[in-house]
PDB file of N, CA and C in Angstrom:
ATOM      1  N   UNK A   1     158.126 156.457 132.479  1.00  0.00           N
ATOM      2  CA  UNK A   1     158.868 156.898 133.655  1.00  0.00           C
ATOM      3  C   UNK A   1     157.945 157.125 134.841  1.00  0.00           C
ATOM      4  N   UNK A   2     156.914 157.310 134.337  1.00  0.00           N
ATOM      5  CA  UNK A   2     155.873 157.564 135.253  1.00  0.00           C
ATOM      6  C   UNK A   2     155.989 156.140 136.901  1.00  0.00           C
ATOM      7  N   UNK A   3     156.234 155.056 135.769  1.00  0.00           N
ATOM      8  CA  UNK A   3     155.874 153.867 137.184  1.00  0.00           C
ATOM      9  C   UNK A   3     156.882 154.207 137.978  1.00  0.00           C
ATOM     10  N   UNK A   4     158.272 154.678 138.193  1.00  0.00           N
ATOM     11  CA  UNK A   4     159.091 154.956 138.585  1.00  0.00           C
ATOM     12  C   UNK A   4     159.161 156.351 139.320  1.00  0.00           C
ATOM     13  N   UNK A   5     158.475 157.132 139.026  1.00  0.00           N
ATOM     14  CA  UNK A   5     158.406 158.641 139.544  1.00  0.00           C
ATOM     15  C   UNK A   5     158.698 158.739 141.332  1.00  0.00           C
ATOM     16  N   UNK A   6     157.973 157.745 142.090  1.00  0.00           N
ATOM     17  CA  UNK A   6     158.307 158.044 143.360  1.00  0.00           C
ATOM     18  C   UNK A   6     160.608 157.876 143.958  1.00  0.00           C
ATOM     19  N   UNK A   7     160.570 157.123 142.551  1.00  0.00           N
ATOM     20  CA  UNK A   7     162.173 156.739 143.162  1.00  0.00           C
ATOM     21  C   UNK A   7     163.052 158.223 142.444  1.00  0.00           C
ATOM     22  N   UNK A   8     162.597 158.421 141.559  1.00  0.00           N
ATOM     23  CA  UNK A   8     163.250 159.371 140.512  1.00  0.00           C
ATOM     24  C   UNK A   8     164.129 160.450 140.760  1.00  0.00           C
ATOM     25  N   UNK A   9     163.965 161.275 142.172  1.00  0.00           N
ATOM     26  CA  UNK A   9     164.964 161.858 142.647  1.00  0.00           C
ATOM     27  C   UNK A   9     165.822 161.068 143.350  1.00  0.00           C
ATOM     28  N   UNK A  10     165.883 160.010 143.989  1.00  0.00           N
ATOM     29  CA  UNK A  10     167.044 159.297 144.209  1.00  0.00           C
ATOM     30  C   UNK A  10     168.099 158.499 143.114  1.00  0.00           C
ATOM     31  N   UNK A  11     167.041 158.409 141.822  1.00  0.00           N
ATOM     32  CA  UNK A  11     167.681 158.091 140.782  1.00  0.00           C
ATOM     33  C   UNK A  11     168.684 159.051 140.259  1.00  0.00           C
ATOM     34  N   UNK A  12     168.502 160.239 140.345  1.00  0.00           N
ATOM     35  CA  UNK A  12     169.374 161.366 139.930  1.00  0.00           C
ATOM     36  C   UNK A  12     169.853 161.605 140.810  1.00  0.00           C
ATOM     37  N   UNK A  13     169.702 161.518 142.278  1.00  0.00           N
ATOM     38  CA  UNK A  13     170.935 162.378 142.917  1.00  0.00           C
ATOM     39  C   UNK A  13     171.635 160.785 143.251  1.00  0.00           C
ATOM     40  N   UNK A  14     171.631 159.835 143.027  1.00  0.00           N
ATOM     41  CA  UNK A  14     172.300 158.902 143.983  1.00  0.00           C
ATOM     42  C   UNK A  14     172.571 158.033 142.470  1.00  0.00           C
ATOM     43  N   UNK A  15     172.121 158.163 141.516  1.00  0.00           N
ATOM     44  CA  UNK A  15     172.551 157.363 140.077  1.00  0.00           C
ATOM     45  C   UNK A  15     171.768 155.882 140.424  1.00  0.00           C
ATOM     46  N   UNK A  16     171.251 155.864 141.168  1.00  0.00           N
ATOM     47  CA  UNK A  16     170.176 154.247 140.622  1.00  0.00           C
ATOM     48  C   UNK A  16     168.885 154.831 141.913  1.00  0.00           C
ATOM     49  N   UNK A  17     168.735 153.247 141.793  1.00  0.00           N
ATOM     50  CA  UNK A  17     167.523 153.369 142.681  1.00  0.00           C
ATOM     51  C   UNK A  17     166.925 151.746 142.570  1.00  0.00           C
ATOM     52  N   UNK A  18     165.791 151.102 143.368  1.00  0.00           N
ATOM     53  CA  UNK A  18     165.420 149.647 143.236  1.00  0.00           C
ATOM     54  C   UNK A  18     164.105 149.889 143.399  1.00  0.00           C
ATOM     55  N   UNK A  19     163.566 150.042 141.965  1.00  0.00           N
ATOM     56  CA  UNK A  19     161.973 150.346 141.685  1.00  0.00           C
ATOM     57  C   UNK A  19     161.093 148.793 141.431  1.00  0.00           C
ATOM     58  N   UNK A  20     160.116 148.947 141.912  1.00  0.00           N
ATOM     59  CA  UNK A  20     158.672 147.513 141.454  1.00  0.00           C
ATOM     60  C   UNK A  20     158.240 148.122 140.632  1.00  0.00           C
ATOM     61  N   UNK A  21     158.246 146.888 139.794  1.00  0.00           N
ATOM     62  CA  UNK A  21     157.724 147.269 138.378  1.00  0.00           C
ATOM     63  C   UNK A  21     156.945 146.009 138.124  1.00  0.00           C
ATOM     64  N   UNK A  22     155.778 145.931 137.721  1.00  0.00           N
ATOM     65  CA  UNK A  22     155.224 144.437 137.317  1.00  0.00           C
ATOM     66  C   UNK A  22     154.986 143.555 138.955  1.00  0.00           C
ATOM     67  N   UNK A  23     155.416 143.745 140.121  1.00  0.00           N
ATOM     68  CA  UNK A  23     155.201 143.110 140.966  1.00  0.00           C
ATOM     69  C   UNK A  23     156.892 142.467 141.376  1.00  0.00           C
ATOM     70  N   UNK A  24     157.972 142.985 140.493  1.00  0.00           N
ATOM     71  CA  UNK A  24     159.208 142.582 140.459  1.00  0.00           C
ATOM     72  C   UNK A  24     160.018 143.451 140.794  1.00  0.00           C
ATOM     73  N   UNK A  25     161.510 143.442 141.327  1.00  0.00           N
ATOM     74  CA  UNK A  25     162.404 144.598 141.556  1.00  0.00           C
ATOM     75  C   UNK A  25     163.336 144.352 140.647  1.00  0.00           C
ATOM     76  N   UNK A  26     163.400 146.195 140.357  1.00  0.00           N
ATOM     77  CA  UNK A  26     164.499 146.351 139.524  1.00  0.00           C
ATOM     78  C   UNK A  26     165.345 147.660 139.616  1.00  0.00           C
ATOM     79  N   UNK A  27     166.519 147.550 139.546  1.00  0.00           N
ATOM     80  CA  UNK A  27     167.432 148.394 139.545  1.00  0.00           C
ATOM     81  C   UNK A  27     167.470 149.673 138.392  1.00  0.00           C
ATOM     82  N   UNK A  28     167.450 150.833 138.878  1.00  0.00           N
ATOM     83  CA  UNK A  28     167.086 151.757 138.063  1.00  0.00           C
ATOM     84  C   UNK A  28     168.018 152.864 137.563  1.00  0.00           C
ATOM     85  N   UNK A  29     168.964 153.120 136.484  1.00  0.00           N
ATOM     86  CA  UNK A  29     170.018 153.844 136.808  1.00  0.00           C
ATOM     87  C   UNK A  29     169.475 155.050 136.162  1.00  0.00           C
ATOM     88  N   UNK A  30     170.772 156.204 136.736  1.00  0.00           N
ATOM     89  CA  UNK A  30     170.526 157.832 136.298  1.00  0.00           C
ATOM     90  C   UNK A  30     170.711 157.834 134.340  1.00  0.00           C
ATOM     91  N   UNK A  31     171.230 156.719 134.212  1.00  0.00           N
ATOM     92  CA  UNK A  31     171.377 156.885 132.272  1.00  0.00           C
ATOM     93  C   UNK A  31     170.497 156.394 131.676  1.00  0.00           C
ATOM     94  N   UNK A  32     169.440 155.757 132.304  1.00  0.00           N
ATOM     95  CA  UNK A  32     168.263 154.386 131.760  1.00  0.00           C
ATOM     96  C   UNK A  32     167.440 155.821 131.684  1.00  0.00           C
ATOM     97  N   UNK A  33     167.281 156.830 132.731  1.00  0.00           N
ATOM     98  CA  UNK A  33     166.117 158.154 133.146  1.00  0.00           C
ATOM     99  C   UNK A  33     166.538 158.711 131.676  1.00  0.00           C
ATOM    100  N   UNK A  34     167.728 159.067 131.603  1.00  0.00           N
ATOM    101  CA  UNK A  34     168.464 160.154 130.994  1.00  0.00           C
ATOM    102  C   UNK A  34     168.583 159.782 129.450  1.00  0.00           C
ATOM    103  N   UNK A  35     167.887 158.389 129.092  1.00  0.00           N
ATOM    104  CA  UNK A  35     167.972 158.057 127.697  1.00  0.00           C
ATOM    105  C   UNK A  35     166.176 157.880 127.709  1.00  0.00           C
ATOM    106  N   UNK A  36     165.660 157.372 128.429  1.00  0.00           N
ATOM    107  CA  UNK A  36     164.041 157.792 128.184  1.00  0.00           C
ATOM    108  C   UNK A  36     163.746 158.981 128.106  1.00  0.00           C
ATOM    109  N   UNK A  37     163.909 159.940 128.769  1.00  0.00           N
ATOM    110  CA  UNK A  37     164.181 161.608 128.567  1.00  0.00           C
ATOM    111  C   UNK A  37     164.531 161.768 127.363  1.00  0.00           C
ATOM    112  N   UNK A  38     165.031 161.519 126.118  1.00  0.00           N
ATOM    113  CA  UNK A  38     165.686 161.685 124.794  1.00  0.00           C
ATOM    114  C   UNK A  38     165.105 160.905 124.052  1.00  0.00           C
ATOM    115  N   UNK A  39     164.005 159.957 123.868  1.00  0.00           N
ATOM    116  CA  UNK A  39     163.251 159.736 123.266  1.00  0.00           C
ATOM    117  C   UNK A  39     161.783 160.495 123.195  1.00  0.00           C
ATOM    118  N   UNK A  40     161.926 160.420 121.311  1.00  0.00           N
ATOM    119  CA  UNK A  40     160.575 160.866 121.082  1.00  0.00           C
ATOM    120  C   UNK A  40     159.632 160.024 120.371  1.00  0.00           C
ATOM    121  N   UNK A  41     159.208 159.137 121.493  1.00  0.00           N
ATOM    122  CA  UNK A  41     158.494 157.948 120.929  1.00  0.00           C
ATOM    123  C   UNK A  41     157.410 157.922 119.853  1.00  0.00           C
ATOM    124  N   UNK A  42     156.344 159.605 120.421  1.00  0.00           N
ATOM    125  CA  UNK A  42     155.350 159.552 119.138  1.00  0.00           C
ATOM    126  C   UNK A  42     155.930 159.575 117.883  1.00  0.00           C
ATOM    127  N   UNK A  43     157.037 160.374 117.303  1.00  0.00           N
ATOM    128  CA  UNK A  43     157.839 160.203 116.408  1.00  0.00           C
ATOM    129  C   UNK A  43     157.783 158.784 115.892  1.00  0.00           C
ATOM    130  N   UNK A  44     158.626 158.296 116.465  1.00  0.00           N
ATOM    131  CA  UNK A  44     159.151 156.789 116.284  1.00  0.00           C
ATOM    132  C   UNK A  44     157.938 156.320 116.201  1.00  0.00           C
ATOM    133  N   UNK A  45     157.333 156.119 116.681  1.00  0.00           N
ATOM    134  CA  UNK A  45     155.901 155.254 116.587  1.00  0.00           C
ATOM    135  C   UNK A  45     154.604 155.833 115.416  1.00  0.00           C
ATOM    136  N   UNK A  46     155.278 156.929 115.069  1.00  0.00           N
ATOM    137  CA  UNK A  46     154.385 157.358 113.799  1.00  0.00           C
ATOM    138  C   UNK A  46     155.373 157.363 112.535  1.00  0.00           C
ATOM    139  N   UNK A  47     156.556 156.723 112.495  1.00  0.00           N
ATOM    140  CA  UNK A  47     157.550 156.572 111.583  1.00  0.00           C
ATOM    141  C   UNK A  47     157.399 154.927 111.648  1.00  0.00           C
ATOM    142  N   UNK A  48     157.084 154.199 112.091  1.00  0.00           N
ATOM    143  CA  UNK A  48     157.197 152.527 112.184  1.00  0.00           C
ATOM    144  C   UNK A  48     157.181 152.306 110.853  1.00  0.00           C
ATOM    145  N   UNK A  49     156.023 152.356 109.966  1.00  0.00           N
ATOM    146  CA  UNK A  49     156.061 151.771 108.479  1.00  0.00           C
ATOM    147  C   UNK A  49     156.119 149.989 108.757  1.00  0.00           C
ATOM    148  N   UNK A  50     154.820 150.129 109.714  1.00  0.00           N
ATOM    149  CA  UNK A  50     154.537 148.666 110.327  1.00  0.00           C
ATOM    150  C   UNK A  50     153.333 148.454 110.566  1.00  0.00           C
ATOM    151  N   UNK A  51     152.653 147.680 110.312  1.00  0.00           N
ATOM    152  CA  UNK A  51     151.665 147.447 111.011  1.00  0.00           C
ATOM    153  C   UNK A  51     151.388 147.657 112.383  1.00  0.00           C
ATOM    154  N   UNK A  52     150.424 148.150 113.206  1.00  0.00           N
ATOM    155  CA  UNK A  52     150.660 148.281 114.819  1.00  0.00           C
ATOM    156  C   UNK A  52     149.411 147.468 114.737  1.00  0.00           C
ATOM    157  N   UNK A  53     149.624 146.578 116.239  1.00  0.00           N
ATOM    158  CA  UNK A  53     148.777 145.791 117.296  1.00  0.00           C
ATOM    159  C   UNK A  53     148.545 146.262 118.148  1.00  0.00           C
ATOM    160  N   UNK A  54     147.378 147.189 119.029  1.00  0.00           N
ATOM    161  CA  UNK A  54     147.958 147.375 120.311  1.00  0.00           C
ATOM    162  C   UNK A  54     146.708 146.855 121.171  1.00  0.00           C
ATOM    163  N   UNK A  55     147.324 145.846 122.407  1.00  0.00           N
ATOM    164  CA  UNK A  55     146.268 144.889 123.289  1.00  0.00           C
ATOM    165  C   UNK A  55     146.368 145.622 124.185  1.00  0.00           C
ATOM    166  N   UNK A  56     145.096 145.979 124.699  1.00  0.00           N
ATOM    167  CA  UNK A  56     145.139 146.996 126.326  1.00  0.00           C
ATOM    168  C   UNK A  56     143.691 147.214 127.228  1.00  0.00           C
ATOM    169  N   UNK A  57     144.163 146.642 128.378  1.00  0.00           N
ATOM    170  CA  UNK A  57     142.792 146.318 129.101  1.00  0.00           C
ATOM    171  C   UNK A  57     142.688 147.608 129.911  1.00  0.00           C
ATOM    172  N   UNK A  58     141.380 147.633 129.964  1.00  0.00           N
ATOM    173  CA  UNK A  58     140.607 149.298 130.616  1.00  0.00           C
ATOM    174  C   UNK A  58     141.382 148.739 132.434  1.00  0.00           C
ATOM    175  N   UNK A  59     141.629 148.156 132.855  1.00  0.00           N
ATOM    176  CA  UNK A  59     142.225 147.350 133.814  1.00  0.00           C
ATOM    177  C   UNK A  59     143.487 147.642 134.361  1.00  0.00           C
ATOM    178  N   UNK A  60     144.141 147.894 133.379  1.00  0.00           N
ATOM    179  CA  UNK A  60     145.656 147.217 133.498  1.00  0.00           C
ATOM    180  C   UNK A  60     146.114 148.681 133.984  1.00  0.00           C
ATOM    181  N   UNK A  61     146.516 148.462 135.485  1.00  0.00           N
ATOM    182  CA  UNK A  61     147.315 149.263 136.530  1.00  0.00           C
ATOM    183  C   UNK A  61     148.909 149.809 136.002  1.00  0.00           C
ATOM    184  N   UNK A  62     149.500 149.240 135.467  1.00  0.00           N
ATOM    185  CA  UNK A  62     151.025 149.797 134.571  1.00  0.00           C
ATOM    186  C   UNK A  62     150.826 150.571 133.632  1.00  0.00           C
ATOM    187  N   UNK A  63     149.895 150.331 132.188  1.00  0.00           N
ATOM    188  CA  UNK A  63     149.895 151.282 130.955  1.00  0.00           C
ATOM    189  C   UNK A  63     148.687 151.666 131.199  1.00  0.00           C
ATOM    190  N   UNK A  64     148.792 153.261 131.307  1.00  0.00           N
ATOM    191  CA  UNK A  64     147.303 153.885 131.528  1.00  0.00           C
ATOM    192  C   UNK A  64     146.496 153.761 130.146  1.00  0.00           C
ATOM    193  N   UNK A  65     145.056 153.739 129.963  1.00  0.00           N
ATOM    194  CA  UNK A  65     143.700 153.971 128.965  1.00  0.00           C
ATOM    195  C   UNK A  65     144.640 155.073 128.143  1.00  0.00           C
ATOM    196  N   UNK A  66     144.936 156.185 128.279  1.00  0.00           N
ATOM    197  CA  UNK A  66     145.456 157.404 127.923  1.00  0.00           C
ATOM    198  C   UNK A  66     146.769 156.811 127.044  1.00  0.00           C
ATOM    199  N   UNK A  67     147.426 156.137 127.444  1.00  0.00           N
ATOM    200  CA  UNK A  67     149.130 156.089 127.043  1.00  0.00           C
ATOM    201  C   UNK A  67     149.314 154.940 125.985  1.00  0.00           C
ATOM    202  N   UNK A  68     148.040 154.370 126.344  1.00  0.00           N
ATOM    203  CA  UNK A  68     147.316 153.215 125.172  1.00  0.00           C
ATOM    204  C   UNK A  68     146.909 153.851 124.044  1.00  0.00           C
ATOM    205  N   UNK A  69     146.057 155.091 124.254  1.00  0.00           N
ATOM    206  CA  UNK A  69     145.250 155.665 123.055  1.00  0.00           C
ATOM    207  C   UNK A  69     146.618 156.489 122.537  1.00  0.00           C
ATOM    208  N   UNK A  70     147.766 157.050 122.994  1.00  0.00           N
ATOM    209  CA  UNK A  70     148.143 157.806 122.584  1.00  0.00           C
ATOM    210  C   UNK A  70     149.629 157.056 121.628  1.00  0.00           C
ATOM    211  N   UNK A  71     149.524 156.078 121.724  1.00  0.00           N
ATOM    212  CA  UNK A  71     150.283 155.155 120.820  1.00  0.00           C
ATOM    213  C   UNK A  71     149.266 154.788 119.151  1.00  0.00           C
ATOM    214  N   UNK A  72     148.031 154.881 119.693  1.00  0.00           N
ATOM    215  CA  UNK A  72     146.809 154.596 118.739  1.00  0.00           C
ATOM    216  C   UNK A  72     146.980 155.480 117.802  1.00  0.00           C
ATOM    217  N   UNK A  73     146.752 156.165 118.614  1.00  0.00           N
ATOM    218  CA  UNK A  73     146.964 157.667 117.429  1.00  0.00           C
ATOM    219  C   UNK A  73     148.228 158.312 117.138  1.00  0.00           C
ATOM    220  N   UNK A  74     149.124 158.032 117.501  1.00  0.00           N
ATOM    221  CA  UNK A  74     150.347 158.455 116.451  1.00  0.00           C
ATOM    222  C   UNK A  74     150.550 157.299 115.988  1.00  0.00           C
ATOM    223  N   UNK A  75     150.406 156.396 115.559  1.00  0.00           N
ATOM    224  CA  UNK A  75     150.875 155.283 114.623  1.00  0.00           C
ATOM    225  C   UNK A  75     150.229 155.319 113.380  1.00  0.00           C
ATOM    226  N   UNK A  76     150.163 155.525 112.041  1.00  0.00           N
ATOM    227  CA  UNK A  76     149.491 155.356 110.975  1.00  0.00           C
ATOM    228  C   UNK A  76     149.297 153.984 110.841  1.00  0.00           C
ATOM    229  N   UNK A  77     148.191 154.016 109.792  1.00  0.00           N
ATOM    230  CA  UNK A  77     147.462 152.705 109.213  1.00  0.00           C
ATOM    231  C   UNK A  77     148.674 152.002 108.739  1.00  0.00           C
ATOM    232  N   UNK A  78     148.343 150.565 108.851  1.00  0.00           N
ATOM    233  CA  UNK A  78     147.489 149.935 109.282  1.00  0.00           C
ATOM    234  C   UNK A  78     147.458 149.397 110.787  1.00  0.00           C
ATOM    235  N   UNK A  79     146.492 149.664 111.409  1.00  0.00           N
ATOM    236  CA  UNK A  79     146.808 149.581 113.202  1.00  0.00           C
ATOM    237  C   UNK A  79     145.278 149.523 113.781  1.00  0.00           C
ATOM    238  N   UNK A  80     145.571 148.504 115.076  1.00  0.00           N
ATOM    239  CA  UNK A  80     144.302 148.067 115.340  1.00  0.00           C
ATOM    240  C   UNK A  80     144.450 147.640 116.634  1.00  0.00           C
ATOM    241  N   UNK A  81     143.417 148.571 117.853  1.00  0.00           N
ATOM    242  CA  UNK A  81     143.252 148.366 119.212  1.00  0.00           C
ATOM    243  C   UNK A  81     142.269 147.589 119.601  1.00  0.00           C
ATOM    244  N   UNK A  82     142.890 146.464 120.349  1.00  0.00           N
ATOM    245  CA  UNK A  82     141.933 145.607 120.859  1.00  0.00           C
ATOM    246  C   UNK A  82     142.005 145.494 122.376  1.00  0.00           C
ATOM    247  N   UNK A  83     140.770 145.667 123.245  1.00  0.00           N
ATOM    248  CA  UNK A  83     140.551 145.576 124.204  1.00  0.00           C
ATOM    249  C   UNK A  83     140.558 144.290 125.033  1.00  0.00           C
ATOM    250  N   UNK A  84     141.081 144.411 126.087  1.00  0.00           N
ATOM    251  CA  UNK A  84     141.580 142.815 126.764  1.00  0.00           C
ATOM    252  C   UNK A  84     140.866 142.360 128.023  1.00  0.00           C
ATOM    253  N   UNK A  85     139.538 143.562 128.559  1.00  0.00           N
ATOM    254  CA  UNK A  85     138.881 143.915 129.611  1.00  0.00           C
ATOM    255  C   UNK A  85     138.340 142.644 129.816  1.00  0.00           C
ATOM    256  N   UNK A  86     138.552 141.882 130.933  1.00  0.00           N
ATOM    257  CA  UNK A  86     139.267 142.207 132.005  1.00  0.00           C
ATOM    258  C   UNK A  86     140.327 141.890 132.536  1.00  0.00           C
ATOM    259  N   UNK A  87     141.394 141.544 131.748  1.00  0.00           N
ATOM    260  CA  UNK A  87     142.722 141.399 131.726  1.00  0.00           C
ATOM    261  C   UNK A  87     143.566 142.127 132.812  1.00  0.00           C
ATOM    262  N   UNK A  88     144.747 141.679 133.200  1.00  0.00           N
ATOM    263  CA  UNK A  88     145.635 142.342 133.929  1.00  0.00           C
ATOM    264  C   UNK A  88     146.501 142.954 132.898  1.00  0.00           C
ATOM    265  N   UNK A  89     148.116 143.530 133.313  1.00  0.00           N
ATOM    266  CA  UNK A  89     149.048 143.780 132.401  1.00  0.00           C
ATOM    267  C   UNK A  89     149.731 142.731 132.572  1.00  0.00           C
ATOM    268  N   UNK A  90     149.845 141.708 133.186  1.00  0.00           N
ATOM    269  CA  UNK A  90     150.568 140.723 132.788  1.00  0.00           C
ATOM    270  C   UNK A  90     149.951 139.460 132.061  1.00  0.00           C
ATOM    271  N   UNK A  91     148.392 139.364 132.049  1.00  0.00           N
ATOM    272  CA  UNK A  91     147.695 138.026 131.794  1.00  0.00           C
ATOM    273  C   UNK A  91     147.843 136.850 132.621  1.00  0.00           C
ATOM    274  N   UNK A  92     147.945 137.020 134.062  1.00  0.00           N
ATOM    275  CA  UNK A  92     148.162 136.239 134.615  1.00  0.00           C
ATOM    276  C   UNK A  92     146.824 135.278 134.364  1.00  0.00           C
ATOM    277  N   UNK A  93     145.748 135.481 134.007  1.00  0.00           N
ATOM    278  CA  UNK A  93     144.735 134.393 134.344  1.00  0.00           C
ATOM    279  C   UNK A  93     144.833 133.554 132.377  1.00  0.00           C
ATOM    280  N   UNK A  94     144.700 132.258 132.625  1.00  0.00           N
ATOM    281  CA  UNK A  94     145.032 131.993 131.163  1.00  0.00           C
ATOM    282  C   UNK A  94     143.872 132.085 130.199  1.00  0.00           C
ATOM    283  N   UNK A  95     143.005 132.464 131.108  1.00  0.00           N
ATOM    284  CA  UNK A  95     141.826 132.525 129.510  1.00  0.00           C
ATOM    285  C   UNK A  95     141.945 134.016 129.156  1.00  0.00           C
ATOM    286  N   UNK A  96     142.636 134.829 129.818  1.00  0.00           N
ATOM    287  CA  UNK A  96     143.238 135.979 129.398  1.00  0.00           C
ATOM    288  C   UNK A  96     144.113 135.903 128.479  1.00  0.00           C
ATOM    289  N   UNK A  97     145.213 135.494 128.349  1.00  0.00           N
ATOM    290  CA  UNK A  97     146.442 135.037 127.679  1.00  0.00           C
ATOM    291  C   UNK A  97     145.432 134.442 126.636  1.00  0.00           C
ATOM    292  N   UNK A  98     144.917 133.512 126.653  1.00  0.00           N
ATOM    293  CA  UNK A  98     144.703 132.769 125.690  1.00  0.00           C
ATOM    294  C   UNK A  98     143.962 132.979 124.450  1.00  0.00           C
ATOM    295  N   UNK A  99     142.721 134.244 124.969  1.00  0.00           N
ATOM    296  CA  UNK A  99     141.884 135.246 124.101  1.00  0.00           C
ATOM    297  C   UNK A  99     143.143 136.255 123.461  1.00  0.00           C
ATOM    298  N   UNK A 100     144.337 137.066 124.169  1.00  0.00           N
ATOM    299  CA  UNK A 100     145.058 137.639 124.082  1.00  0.00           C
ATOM    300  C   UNK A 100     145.885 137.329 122.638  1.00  0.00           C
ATOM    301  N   UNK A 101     146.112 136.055 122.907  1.00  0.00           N
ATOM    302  CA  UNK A 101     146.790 134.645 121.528  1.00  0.00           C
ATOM    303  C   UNK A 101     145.803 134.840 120.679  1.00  0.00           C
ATOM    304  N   UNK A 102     144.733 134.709 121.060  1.00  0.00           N
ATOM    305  CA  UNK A 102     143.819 134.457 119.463  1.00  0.00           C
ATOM    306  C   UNK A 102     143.515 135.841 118.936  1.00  0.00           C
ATOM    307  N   UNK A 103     143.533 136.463 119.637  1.00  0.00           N
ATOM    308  CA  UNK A 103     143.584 137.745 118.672  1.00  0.00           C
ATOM    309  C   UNK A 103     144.912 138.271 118.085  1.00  0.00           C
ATOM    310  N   UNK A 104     145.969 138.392 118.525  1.00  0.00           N
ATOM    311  CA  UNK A 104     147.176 138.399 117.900  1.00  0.00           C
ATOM    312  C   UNK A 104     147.316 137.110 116.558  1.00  0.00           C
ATOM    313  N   UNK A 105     146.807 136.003 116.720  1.00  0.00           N
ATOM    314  CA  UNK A 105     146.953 135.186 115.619  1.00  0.00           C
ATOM    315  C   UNK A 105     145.844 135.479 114.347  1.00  0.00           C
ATOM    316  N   UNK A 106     144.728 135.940 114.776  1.00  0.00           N
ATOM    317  CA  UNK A 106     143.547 136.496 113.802  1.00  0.00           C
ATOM    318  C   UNK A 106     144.305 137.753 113.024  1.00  0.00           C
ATOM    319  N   UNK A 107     144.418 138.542 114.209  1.00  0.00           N
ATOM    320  CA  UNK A 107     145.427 139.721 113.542  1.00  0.00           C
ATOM    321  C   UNK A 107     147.021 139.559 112.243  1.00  0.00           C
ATOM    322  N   UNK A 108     146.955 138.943 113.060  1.00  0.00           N
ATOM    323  CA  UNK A 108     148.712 138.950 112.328  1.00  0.00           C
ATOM    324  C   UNK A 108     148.833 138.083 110.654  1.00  0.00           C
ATOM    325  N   UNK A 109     147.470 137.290 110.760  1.00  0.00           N
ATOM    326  CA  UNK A 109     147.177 136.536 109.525  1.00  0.00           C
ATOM    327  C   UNK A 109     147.112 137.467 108.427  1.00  0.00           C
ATOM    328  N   UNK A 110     146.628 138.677 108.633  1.00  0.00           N
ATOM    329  CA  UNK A 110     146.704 139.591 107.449  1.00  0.00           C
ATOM    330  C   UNK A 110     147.555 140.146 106.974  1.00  0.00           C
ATOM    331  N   UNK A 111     148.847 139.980 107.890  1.00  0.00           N
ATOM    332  CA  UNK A 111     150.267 140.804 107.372  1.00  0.00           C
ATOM    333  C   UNK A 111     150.903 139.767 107.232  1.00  0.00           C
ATOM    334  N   UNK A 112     151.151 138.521 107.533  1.00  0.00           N
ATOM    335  CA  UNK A 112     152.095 138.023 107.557  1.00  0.00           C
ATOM    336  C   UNK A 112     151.807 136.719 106.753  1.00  0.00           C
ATOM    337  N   UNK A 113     152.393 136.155 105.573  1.00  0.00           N
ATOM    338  CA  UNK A 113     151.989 135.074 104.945  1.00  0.00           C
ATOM    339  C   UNK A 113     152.140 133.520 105.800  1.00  0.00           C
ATOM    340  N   UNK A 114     151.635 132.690 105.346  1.00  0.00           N
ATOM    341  CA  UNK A 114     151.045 131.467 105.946  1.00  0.00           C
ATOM    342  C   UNK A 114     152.143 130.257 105.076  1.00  0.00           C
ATOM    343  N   UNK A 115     152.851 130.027 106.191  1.00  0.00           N
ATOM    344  CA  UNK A 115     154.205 129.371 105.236  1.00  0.00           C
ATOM    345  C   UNK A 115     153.756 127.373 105.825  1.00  0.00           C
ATOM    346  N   UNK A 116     153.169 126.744 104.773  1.00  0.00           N
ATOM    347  CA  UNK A 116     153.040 125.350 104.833  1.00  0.00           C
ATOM    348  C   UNK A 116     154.487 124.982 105.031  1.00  0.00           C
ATOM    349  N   UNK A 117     154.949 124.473 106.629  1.00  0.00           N
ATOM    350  CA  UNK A 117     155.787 123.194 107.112  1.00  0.00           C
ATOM    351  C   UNK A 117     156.093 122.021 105.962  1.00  0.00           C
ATOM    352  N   UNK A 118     154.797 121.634 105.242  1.00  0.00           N
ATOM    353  CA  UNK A 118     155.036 120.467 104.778  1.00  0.00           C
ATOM    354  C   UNK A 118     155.402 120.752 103.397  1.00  0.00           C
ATOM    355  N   UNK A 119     155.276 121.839 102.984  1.00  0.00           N
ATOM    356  CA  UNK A 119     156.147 121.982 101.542  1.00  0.00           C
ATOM    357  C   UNK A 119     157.542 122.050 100.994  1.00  0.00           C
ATOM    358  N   UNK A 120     157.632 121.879 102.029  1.00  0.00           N
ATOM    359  CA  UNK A 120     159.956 121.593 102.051  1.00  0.00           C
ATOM    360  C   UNK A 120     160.120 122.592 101.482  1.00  0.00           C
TER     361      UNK A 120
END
């Protein structure tokens, strides 16, 4: 809610608002506030019973260093932070994206089995 904070009293007294988010506009309503308010994400995110990934560049202007680590640490094992420096939050440059890919595919090889196409 934070990226949104400057609109946030117009979100409540006026029920929306047209926040940038990502470099994009978006429409923001008083029930979108009012259901993020009612989540308790560390919860949820320390209940997953999932493997966690989490990619996050010392960089990236949207998800703070802090809000990165604090997903880190309420998630139980098995979970693994990889740094994307000097990445944006979107990966606009592709050898960003593309390091981004190979570590999600290195990663994910350990949870997820390797299903041969050619075995019908």
């Amino acid at each position: 809610m934070r990226l949104f904070d400057r609109s946030l009293d117009q979100i409540i007294t006026e029920g929306e608002a047209c926040v940038r988010l990502g470099g994009e506009s978006f429409v923001i309503r008083r029930a979108f506030v009012e259901d993020l308010r009612d989540q308790d994400q560390r919860h949820r995110i320390a209940h997953l019973n999932r493997p966690l990934l989490i990619l996050h560049s010392p960089r990236d202007e949207v998800v703070s260093i802090e809000s990165a680590g604090a997903i880190f640490q309420a998630a139980r094992h098995p979970k693994s932070f990889v740094s994307l420096d000097p990445a944006d939050h979107l990966l606009t440059r592709a050898v960003d994206a593309a390091y981004a890919a190979t570590m999600i595919t290195a990663w994910i090889s350990r949870f997820v089995p390797v299903i041969d196409p050619t075995s019908g």
